[in-house]
Every structure is written in structure tokens, then in C-alpha cells.
Protein backbone atom coordinates (compact mmCIF):
# COMPACT_ATOMS: atom_id res chain seq x y z
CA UNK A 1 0.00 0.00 0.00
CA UNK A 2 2.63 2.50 1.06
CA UNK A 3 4.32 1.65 -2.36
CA UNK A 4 1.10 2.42 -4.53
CA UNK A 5 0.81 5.94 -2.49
CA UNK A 6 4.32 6.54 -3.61
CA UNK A 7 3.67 5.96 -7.12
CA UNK A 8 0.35 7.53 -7.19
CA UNK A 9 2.13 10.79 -5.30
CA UNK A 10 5.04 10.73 -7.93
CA UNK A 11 2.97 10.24 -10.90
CA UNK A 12 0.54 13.79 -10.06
CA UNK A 13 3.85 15.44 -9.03
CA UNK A 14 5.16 15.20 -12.21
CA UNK A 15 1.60 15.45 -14.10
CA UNK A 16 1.43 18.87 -11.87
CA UNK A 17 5.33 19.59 -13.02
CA UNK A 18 4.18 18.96 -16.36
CA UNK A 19 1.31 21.08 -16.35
CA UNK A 20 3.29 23.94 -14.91
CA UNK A 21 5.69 23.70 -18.24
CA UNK A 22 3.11 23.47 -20.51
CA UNK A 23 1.70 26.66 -18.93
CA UNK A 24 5.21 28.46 -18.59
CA UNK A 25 6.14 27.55 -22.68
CA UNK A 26 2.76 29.30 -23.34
CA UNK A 27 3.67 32.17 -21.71
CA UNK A 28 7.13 32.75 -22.57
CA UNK A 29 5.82 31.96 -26.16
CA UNK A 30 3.49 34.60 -26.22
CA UNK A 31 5.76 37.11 -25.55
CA UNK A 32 8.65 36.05 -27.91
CA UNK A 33 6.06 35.48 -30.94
CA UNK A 34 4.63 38.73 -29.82
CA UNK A 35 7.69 40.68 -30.11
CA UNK A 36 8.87 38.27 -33.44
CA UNK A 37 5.51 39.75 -34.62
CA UNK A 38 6.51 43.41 -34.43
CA UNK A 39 10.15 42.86 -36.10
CA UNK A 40 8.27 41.04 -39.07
CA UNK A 41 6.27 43.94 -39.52
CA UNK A 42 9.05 46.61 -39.21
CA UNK A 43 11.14 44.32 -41.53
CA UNK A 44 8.17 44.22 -44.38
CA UNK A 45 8.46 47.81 -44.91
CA UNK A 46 12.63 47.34 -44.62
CA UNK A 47 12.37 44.99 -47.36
CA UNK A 48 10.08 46.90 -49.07
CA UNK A 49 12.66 50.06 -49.17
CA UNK A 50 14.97 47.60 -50.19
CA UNK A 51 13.24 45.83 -53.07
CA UNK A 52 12.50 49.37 -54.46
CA UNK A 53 16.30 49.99 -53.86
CA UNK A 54 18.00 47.89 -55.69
CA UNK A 55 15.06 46.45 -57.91
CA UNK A 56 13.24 49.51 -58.51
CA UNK A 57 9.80 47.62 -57.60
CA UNK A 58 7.92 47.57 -54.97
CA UNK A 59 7.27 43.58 -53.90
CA UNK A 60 3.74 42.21 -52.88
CA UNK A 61 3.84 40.25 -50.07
CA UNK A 62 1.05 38.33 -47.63
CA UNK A 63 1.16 41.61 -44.83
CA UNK A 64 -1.81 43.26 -45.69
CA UNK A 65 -4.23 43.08 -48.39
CA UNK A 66 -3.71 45.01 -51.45
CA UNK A 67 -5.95 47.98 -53.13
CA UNK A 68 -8.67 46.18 -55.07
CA UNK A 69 -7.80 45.84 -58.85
CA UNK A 70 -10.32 47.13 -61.92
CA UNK A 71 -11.15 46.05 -65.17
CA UNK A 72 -9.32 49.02 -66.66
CA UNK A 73 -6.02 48.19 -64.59
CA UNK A 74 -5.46 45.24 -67.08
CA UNK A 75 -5.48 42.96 -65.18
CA UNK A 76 -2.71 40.07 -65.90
CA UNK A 77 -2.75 40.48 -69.40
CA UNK A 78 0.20 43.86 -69.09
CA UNK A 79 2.20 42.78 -66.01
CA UNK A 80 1.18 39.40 -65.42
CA UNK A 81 -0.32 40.19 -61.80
CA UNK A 82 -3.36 38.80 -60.93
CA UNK A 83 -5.87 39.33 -57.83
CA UNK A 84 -5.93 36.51 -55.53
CA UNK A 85 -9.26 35.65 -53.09
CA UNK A 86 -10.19 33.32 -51.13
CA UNK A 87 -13.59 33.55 -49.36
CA UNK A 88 -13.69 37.39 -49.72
CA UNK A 89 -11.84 38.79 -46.74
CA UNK A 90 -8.51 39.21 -48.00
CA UNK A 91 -6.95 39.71 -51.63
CA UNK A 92 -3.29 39.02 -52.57
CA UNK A 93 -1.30 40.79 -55.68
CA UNK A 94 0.65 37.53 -57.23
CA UNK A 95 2.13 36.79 -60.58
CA UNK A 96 1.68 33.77 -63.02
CA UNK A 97 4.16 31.49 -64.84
CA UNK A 98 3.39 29.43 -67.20
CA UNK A 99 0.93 27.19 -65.67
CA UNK A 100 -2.15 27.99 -64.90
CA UNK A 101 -3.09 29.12 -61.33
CA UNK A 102 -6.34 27.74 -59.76
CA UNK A 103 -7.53 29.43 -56.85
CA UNK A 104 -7.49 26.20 -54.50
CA UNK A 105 -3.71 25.36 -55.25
CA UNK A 106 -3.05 28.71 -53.18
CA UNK A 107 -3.07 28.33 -49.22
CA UNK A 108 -4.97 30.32 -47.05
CA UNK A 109 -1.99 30.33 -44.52
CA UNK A 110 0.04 32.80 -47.09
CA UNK A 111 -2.53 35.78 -46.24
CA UNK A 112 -4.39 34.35 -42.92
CA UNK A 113 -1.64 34.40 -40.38
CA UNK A 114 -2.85 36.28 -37.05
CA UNK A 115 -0.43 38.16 -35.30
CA UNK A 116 0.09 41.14 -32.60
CA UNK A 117 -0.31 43.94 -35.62
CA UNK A 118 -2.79 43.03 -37.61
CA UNK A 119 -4.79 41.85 -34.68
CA UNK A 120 -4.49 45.39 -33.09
CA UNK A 121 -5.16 47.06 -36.58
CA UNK A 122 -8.79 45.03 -37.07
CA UNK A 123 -8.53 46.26 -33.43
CA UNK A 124 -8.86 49.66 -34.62
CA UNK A 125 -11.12 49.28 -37.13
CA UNK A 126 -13.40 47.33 -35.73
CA UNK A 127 -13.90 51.11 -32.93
CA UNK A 128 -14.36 52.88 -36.13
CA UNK A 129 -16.63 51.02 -36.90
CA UNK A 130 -18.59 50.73 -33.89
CA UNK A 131 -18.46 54.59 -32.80
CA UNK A 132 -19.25 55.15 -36.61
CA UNK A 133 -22.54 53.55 -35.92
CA UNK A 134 -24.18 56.72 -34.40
CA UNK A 135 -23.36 58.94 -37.89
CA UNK A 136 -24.85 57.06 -40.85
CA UNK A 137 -22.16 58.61 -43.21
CA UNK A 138 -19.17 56.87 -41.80
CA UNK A 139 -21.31 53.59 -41.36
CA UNK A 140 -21.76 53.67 -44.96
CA UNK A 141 -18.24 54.20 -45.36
CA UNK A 142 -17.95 51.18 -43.29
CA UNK A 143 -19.64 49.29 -45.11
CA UNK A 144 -17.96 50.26 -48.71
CA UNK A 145 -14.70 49.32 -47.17
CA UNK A 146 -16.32 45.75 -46.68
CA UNK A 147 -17.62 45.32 -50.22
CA UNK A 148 -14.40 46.49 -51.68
CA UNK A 149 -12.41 43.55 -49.69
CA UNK A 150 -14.46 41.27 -51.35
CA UNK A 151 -14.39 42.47 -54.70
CA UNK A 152 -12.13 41.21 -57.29
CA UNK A 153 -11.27 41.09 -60.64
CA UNK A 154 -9.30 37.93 -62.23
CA UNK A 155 -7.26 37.80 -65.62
CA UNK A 156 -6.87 34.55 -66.93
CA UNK A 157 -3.95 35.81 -69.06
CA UNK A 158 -0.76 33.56 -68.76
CA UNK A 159 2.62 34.99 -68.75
CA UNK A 160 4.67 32.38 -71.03
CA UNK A 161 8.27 33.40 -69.52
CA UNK A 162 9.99 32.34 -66.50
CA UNK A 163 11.33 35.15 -64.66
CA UNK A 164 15.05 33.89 -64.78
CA UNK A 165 16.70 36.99 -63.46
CA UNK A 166 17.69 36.41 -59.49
CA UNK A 167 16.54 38.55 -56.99
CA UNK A 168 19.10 40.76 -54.83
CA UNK A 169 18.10 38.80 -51.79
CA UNK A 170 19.29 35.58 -53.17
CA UNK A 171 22.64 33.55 -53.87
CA UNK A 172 24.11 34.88 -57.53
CA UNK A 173 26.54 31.65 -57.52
CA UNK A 174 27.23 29.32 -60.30
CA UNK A 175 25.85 26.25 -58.86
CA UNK A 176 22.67 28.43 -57.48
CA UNK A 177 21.83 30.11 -60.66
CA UNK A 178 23.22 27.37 -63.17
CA UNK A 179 19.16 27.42 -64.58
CA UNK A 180 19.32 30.85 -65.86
CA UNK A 181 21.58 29.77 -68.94
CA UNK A 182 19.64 26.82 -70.02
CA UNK A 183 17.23 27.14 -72.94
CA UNK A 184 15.39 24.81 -71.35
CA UNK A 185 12.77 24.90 -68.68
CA UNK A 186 12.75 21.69 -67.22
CA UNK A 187 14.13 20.30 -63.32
CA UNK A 188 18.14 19.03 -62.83
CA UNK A 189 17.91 15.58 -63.22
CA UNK A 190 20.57 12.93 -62.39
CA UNK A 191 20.32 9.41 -63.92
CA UNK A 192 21.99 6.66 -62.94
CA UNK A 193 21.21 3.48 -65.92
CA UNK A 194 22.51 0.30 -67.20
CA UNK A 195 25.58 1.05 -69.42
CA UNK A 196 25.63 -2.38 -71.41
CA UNK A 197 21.99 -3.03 -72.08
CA UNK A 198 18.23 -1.32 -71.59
CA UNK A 199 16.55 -0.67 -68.28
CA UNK A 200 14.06 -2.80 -67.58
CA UNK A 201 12.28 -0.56 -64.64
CA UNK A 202 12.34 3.06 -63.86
CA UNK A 203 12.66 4.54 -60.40
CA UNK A 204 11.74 8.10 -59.63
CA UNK A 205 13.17 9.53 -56.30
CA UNK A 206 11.87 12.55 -55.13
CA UNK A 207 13.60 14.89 -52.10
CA UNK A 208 11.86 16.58 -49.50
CA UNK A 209 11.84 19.99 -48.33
CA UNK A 210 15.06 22.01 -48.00
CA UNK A 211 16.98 19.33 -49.85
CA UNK A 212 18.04 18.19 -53.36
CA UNK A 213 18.73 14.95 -55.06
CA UNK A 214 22.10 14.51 -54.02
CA UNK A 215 19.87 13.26 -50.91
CA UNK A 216 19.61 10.21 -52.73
CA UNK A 217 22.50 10.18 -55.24
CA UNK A 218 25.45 10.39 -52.07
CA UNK A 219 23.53 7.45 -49.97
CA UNK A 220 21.60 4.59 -51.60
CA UNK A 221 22.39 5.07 -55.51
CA UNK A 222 26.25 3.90 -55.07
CA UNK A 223 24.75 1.78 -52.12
CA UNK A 224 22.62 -0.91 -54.78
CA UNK A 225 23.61 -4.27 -56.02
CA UNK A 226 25.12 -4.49 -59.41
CA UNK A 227 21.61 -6.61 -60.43
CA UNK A 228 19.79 -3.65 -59.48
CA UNK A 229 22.47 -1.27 -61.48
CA UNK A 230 22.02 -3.25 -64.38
CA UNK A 231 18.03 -3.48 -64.21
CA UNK A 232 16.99 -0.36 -63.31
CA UNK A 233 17.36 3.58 -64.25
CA UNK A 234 17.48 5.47 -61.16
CA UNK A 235 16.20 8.83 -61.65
CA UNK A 236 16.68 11.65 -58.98
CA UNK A 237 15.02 14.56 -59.56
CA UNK A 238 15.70 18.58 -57.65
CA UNK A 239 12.57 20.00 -57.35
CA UNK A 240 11.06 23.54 -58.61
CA UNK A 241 13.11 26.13 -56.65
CA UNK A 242 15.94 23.36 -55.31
CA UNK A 243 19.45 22.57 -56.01
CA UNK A 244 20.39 22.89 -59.71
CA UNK A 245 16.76 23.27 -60.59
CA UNK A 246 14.31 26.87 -61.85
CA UNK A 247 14.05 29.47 -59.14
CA UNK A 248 11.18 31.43 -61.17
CA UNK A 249 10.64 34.29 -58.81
CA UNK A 250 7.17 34.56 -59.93
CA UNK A 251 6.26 31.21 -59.19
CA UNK A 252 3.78 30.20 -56.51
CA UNK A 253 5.56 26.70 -56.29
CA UNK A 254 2.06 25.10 -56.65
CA UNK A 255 1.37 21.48 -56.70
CA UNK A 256 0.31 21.84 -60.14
CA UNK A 257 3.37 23.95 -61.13
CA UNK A 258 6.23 20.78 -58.99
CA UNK A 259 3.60 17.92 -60.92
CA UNK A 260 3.83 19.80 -64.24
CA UNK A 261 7.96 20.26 -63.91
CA UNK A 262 8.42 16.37 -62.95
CA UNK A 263 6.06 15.57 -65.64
CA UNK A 264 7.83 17.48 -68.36
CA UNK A 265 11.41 16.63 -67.23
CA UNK A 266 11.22 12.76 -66.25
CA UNK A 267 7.87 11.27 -67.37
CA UNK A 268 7.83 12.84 -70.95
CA UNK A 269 11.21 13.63 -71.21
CA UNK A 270 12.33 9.56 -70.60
CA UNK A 271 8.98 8.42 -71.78
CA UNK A 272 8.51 6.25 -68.88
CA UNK A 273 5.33 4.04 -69.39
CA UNK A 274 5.99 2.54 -66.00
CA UNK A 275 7.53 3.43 -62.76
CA UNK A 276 8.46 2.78 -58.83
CA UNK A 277 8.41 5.91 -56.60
CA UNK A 278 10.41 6.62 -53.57
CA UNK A 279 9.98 9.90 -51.25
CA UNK A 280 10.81 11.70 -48.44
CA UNK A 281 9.09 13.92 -46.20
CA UNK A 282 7.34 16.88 -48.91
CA UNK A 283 8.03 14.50 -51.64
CA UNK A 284 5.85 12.02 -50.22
CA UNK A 285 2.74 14.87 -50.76
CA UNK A 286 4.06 15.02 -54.64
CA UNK A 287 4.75 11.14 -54.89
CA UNK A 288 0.79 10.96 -53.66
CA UNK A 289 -0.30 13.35 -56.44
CA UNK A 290 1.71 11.35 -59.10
CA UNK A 291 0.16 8.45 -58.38
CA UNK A 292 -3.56 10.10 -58.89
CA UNK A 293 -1.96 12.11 -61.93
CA UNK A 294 -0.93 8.39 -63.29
CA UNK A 295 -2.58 5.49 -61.59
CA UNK A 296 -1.64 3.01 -64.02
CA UNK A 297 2.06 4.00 -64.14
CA UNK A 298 2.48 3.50 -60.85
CA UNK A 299 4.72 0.11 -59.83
CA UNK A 300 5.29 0.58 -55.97
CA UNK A 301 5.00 3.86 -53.80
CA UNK A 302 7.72 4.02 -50.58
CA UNK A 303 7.13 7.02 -48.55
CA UNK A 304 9.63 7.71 -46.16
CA UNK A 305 7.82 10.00 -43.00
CA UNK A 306 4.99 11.20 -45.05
CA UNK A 307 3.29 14.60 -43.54
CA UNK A 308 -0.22 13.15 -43.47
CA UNK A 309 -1.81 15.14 -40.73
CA UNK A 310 -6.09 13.37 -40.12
CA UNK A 311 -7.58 16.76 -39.98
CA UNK A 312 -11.01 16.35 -37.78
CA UNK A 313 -14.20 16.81 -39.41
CA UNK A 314 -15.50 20.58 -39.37
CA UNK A 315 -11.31 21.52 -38.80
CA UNK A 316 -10.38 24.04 -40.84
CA UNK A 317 -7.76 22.25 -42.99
CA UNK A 318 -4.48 24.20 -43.62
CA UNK A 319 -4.43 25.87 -40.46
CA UNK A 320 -5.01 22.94 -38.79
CA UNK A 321 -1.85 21.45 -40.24
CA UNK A 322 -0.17 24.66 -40.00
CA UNK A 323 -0.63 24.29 -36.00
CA UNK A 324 0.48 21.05 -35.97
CA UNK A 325 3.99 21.62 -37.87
CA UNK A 326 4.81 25.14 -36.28
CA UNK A 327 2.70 25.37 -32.89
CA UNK A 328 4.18 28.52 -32.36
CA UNK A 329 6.17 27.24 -29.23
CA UNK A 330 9.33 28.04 -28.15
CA UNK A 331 10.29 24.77 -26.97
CA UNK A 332 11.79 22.13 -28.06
CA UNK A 333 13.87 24.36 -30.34
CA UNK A 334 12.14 22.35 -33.48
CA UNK A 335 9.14 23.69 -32.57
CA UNK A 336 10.79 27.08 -32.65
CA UNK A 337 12.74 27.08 -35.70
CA UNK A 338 9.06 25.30 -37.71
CA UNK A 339 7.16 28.17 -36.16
CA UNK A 340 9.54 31.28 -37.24
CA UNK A 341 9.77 29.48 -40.56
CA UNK A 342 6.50 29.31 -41.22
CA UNK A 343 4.50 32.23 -39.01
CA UNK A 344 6.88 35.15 -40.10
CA UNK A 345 7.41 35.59 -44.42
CA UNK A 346 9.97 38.53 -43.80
CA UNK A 347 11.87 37.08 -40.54
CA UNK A 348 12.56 33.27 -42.52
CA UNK A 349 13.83 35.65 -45.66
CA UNK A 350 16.37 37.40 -43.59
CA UNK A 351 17.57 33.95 -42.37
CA UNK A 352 17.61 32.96 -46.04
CA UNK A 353 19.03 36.21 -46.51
CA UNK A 354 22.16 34.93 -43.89
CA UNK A 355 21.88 31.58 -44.61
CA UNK A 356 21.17 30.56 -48.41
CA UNK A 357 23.10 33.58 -50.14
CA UNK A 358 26.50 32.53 -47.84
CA UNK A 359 26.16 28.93 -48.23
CA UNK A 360 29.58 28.57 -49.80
CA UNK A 361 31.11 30.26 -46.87
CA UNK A 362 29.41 27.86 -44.37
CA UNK A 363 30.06 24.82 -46.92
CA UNK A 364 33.81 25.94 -46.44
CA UNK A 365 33.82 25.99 -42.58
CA UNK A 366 31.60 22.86 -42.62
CA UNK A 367 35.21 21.52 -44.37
CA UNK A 368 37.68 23.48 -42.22
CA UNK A 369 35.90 22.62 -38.95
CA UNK A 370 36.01 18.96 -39.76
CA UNK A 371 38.74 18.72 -41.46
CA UNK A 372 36.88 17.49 -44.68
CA UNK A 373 36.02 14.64 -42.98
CA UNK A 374 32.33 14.77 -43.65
CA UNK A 375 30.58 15.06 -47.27
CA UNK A 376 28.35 18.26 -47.37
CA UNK A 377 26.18 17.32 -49.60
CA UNK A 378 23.26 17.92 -46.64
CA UNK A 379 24.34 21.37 -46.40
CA UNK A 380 23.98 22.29 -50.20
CA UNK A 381 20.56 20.83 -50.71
CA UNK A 382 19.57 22.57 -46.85
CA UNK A 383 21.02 25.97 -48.12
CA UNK A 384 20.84 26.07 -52.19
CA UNK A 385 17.04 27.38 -53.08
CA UNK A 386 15.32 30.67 -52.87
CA UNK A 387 13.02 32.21 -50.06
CA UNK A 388 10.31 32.57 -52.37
CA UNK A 389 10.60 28.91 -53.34
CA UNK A 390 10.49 27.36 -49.56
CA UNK A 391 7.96 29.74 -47.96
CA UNK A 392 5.50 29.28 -51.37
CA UNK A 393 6.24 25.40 -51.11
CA UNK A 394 5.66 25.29 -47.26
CA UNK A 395 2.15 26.69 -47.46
CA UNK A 396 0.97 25.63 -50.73
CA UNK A 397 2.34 22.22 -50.69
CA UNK A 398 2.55 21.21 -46.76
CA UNK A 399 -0.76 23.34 -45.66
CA UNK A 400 -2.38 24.02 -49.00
CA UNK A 401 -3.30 20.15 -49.41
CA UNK A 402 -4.42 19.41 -45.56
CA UNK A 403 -8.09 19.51 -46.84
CA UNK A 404 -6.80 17.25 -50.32
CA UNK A 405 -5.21 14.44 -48.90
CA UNK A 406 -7.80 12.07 -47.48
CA UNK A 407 -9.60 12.19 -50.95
CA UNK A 408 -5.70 11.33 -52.58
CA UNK A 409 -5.69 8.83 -50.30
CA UNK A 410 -8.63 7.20 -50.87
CA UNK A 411 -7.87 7.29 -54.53
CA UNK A 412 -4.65 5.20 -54.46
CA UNK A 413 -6.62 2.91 -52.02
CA UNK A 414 -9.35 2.16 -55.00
CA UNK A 415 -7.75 2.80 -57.79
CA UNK A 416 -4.01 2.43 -57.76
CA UNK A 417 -2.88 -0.90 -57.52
CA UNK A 418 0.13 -0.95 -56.07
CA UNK A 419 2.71 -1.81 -53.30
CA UNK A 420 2.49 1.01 -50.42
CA UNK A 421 5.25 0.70 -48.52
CA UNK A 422 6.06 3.55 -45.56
CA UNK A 423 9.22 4.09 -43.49
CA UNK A 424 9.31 6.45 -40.00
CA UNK A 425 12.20 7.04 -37.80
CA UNK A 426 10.84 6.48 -34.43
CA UNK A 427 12.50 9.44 -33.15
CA UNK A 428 11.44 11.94 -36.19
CA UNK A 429 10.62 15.35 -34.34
CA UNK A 430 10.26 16.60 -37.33
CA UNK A 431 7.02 14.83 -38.48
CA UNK A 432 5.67 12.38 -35.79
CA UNK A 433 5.30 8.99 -36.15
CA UNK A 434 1.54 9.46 -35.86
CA UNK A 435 1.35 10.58 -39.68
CA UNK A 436 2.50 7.06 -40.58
CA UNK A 437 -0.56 5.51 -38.97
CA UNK A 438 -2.39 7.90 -39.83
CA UNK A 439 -2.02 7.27 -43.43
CA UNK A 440 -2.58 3.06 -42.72
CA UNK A 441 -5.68 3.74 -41.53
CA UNK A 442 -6.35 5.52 -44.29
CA UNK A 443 -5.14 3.06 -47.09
CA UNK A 444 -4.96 -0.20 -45.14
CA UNK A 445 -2.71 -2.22 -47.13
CA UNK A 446 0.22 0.16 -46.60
CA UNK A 447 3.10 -1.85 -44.61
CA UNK A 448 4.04 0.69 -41.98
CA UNK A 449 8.05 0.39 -41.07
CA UNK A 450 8.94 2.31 -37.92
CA UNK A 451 12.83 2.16 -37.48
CA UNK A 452 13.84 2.48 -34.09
CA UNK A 453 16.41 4.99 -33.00
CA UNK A 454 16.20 6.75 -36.70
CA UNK A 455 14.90 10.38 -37.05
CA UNK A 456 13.74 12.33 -39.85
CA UNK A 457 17.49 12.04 -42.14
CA UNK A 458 18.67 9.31 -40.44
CA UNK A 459 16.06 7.13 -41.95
CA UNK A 460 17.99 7.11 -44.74
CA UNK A 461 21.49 8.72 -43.90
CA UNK A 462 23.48 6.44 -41.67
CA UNK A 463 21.58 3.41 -42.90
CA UNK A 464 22.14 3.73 -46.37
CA UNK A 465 22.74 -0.03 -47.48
CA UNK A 466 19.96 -1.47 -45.45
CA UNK A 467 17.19 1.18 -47.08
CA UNK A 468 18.78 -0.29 -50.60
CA UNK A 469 18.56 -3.74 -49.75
CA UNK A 470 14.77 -2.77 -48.63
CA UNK A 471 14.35 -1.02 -51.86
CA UNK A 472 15.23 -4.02 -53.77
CA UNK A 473 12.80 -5.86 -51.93
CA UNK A 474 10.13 -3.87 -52.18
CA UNK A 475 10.35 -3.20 -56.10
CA UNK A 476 11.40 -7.50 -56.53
CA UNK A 477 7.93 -7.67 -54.60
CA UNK A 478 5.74 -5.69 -56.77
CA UNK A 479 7.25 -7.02 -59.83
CA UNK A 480 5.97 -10.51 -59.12
């Protein structure tokens, strides 16, 4: 008896303890994101000066609803800008490239992001409003201001061209900009094939976010058995706005646009009837989308911590999954780092600012510091895209298809017949192992693979040659 008291005494003291830390990381959070939401806005009109600076332009960005556009402004058909809307509060100046923008491939968590300002500015309004009440001319006034939000005028003029020229923000290197010279506007793609005789299969590996293909090309490409060397072409592709690949600065790095690019660059380009599919992390989201783009192409689908996030019925969907990846917490420091990356558009493009534009100088420490002991490969595809790529990917990829997935799902489930195979580190902070299941319940006959002791790259980095020898399996299976 003593003994259960014990236990039952320890186990509230450190529910209590618990509580008390849940409490205090709520607090202290509210007060750094507070004050993280005032430098944002002071650095949107520091960029802004900027931009006009050295680009002689004045950049839209997802701060504060632009003036509503008319007929007579053009529209896109001069400048290529069109007005953006999503159920009428807020509109959004953006740009087209050459594929088609449909309203629902743009995320509501670009231009619905609460913070300190705008909260104290709707704040303000809203007492305008309300003492405006008691003289009928400024309640009309009011309510013109309303009906203006919600108006909007849409182009569906195209603009053909890729804007190719970098912007003074990001990295002007060789390796970074290597796109602007080709004629061509198609994704990097490495191959590795058969030298003596035909493939017989075709593998397409995709990356995930803030990476590149070397994430498969320096692990499990030299890592496979000369059968599989000889049978299959490996295909790795960078992504839109990664790596060696297009950094169109007016790109919205929608699922349509990253589907389009891997369809034009590996599908058409190698004519690939058939093929197997491996992903990680974002790539997983694109992999899923292939396979609904191309259900009878598909051979086998491995997903490698897939960011399926069961949104709860009457949830709304991207800011549900926006709260789940960035919880706007300041601890653990994952937490932290997901929530100033994806809350704050101007803070995350100073770091890319620091970060992405001096990646040859850290790539060169990286060296120094160990002595060139370690490849670096990591650090390129971490460091080597554009801010406007990552944030537009992060919402309209990660966020944008929260309310998208479960029909995906249930689409491969019926209709794509194929192997489903899913791999989790069982210490991935990055996306929990919860996604995983989340996605078997979804599409049962997915075999669910949680390695223990892995995270979110050491899934595959560090256990290189056991992740081939399970990617021969896995395509031997489905080819029976």
C-alpha cells in the first residue's frame, strides 16, 4: 500500500510539473512570438525600401491586403499580376508562370496568419466602426470598405516566360543560378542506368523539403547491387526552386506547377510508361499526387515520413496542419525554428538572406571545422534554393493540401494498384510517427516500417545499405 501511495504521489507530481511547463512555454511563447511579430512587420516595410532599392519595384507580399484591382487596370494580361481571393476577406497581388493558377492550389496560410499587428489594426477598425454607428455617413463608409475587400477582378492571361533573373536577396553563384543559362525549362535531373543493355524498370526519387537529389545520389544510388544497377534507371530529380533546378521568382511553387515540372522533365522527357516511386518527407505529398496524376504507371509507392496530418471533421484544414507543424512554441527548439519558418514571411527571408546567399562560406567551414572529414552534400541541398521557393512550397504544398489528402488517399486505395510501402524514424521530431498511422488507416494495405532509433534524415542517412537492400525488396515484390 505504502508503495502504490508513492507511485500515485510521484505520478501527479510530475503530471502537476508537467502542467506547470506546458503553462510556462505558453507564456514565454506569447511574448517572444509577440515581439517576433513586431520585427516582421518593421522588416516588411525594410524589405520593401529595399526591393524598391535595388530592384526599382515595390514587392507584394502576404502583410496586408492590397488595393482592389479594376477592369481598366489590365489585369494580368500587361504585367502578369493577378488578384488573388479566397472567401472574400482578404486579396493578394501575385504573378503567373506558365501554368495555370487555380484558386485552391493557393493556401490560405500565405494571407491568414494572425499576429500582434494586424490583430491590433482590425482592433482599430473594428472602434471605427462601432463609434461610426451613431453617424450614418461613416457607417456607410464602413460598409464600402467591406464590399471592396471582397471584390475582385481575375485575368486569366498567362505569362509564357519564367522570370530567370535572381533577386538581390538571393545567392548569384554558379551552382545556385546554373538554370538561368539553359534554354530549357525543365528540373536538374541525375540518372543513374545500365551502361551495357536497356533498363528494364524506372525509379523516380523525389527529395523533401530544403533538400536536393544529391539526398539520394550520395547514400543509396552507389549503395545498390550491381543486379539492381544493371536493371533499373534510377532517376533523382531537384525540385522547382531546389538545387540545380528553376528558381522562377514569380512562381507560386504550386502542386500543379512541382507535378507539371516532374512531368515534363522525367515522365515525358524519358517516356517512362511505368515506374516505382520513392519519397521523403514533402516528396511524399508530390509522390501521392503522381500516383492520382498516373494510376496506371504506378509500380510501388515508398514514402519515407509522409506529412499526413487526419484533420477532424469541421477543422479548418491548412491551419489545422499549419498548427500542428509550427505550434508557435518556443520549446523544443524544433518547434521554434518550424514556427519562425513558417509564421513570419519577412523574418525566414532574412535567415535565407544569412543563410542561403553565404552557403559557400558555411560549406567551407563545414570543411575546415572537420577537417573534410564529412561530405556536405546535406548542407547544399539545406542551403541552395530561394526564399520565395520554400515559404511558397511550405504553405501551398505542406498546408495548401491538408483539406486534399484524405480524398488522394482514398484514390490510391481504390484505384491504384500498387505496393504502399512507408518508413518512419521512431524518433522523427520533425514529423511524428503518428502521420504514418495515420495514413494506414487511411489506405490499409500500406506496410508501416517504424525504425527504431532513426529520425527524420537518419532514416535514410546512416543506414544507407539497409534502405537499398529494402528497396530491392520492395520493387522485386511488386514485380511478381
Amino acid at each position: 500500500m505504502p508503495t502504490r501511495l508513492k507511485r500515485h504521489k510521484h505520478c501527479h507530481q510530475l503530471h502537476r510539473s508537467m502542467g506547470v511547463s506546458r503553462w510556462l512555454n505558453r507564456i514565454v511563447g506569447f511574448i517572444v512570438f509577440s515581439f517576433l511579430d513586431i520585427v516582421d512587420f518593421l522588416l516588411c516595410f525594410t524589405y520593401k525600401a529595399l526591393d524598391f532599392f535595388f530592384e526599382s519595384e515595390w514587392k507584394p507580399c502576404y502583410c496586408s491586403p492590397p488595393p482592389p484591382a479594376k477592369p481598366s487596370d489590365g489585369g494580368a494580361g500587361r504585367g502578369g499580376r493577378i488578384i488573388v481571393s479566397e472567401r472574400g476577406e482578404y486579396s493578394k497581388v501575385v504573378s503567373l508562370t506558365s501554368t495555370k493558377i487555380h484558386f485552391d492550389e493557393i493556401s490560405d496560410t500565405l494571407y491568414s496568419r494572425p499576429s500582434l499587428p494586424t490583430r491590433l489594426s482590425k482592433l482599430v477598425s473594428f472602434a471605427k466602426c462601432f463609434k461610426g454607428r451613431f453617424n450614418h455617413h461613416v457607417e456607410k463608409s464602413c460598409d464600402q470598405r467591406k464590399s471592396k475587400r471582397r471584390y475582385v477582378t481575375v485575368s486569366s492571361t498567362v505569362v509564357e516566360k519564367l522570370q530567370r533573373v535572381p533577386r538581390w536577396s538571393d545567392c548569384h553563384c554558379g551552382f545556385c543560378i546554373s538554370w538561368v543559362s539553359s534554354s530549357k525549362d525543365s528540373l536538374f535531373v541525375r540518372v543513374q542506368q545500365p551502361k551495357d543493355s536497356k533498363a528494364q524498370e524506372n525509379v523516380v526519387f523525389i527529395h523533401g523539403f530544403l533538400s536536393s537529389s544529391a539526398f539520394w545520389t550520395e547514400t543509396v544510388f552507389p549503395n545498390f547491387t550491381e543486379t539492381t544497377k544493371s536493371k533499373y534507371r534510377l532517376i533523382a530529380i531537384d525540385l522547382l526552386g531546389y538545387g540545380r533546378s528553376p528558381k522562377p521568382n514569380d512562381s507560386l511553387y504550386t502542386l500543379r506547377e512541382h507535378l507539371d515540372m516532374i512531368e515534363r522533365s522525367v515522365i515525358s522527357e524519358f517516356r517512362l510508361k511505368t515506374f516505382h516511386v520513392v519519397a521523403h518527407s514533402l516528396g511524399c505529398i508530390l509522390a501521392i499526387a503522381l500516383a492520382v496524376r498516373h494510376p496506371g504507371s504506378i509500380k510501388s509507392l515508398t514514402l519515407l515520413a509522409p506529412p499526413y496530418y487526419a484533420v477532424p471533421k469541421g477543422v479548418e484544414a491548412t491551419g489545422y496542419v499549419m498548427r500542428k507543424v509550427a505550434p508557435k512554441e518556443v520549446w523544443p527548439p524544433i518547434s521554434f525554428g518550424a514556427s519562425v519558418a513558417c509564421w513570419y514571411e519577412h523574418i525566414s527571408r532574412t535567415v535565407s538572406l544569412l543563410l542561403c546567399k553565404n552557403h559557400r562560406l558555411l560549406d567551407l567551414l563545414t570543411r575546415l571545422l572537420t577537417r573534410n572529414r564529412i561530405r556536405t552534400y546535406l548542407i547544399e541541398g539545406f542551403f541552395c534554393h530561394t526564399h520565395n521557393a520554400s515559404w511558397h512550397t511550405l504553405h501551398n504544398i505542406i498546408f495548401g493540401t491538408g483539406s486534399k489528402l484524405d480524398a488522394y488517399l482514398d484514390f490510391v486505395r481504390d484505384n491504384v494498384d500498387c505496393d504502399v510501402s512507408i518508413f518512419h524514424g521512431s524518433r522523427d521530431e520533425v514529423i511524428p510517427v503518428d502521420c504514418s498511422h495515420n495514413f494506414k488507416r487511411r489506405v490499409p494495405r500500406a506496410r508501416v516500417n517504424v525504425v527504431n532509433d532513426m529520425d527524420h534524415i537518419t532514416i535514410v542517412v546512416g543506414r544507407q545499405k539497409e534502405f537499398a537492400r529494402e528497396l530491392e525488396e520492395i520493387w522485386r515484390r511488386s514485380c511478381l
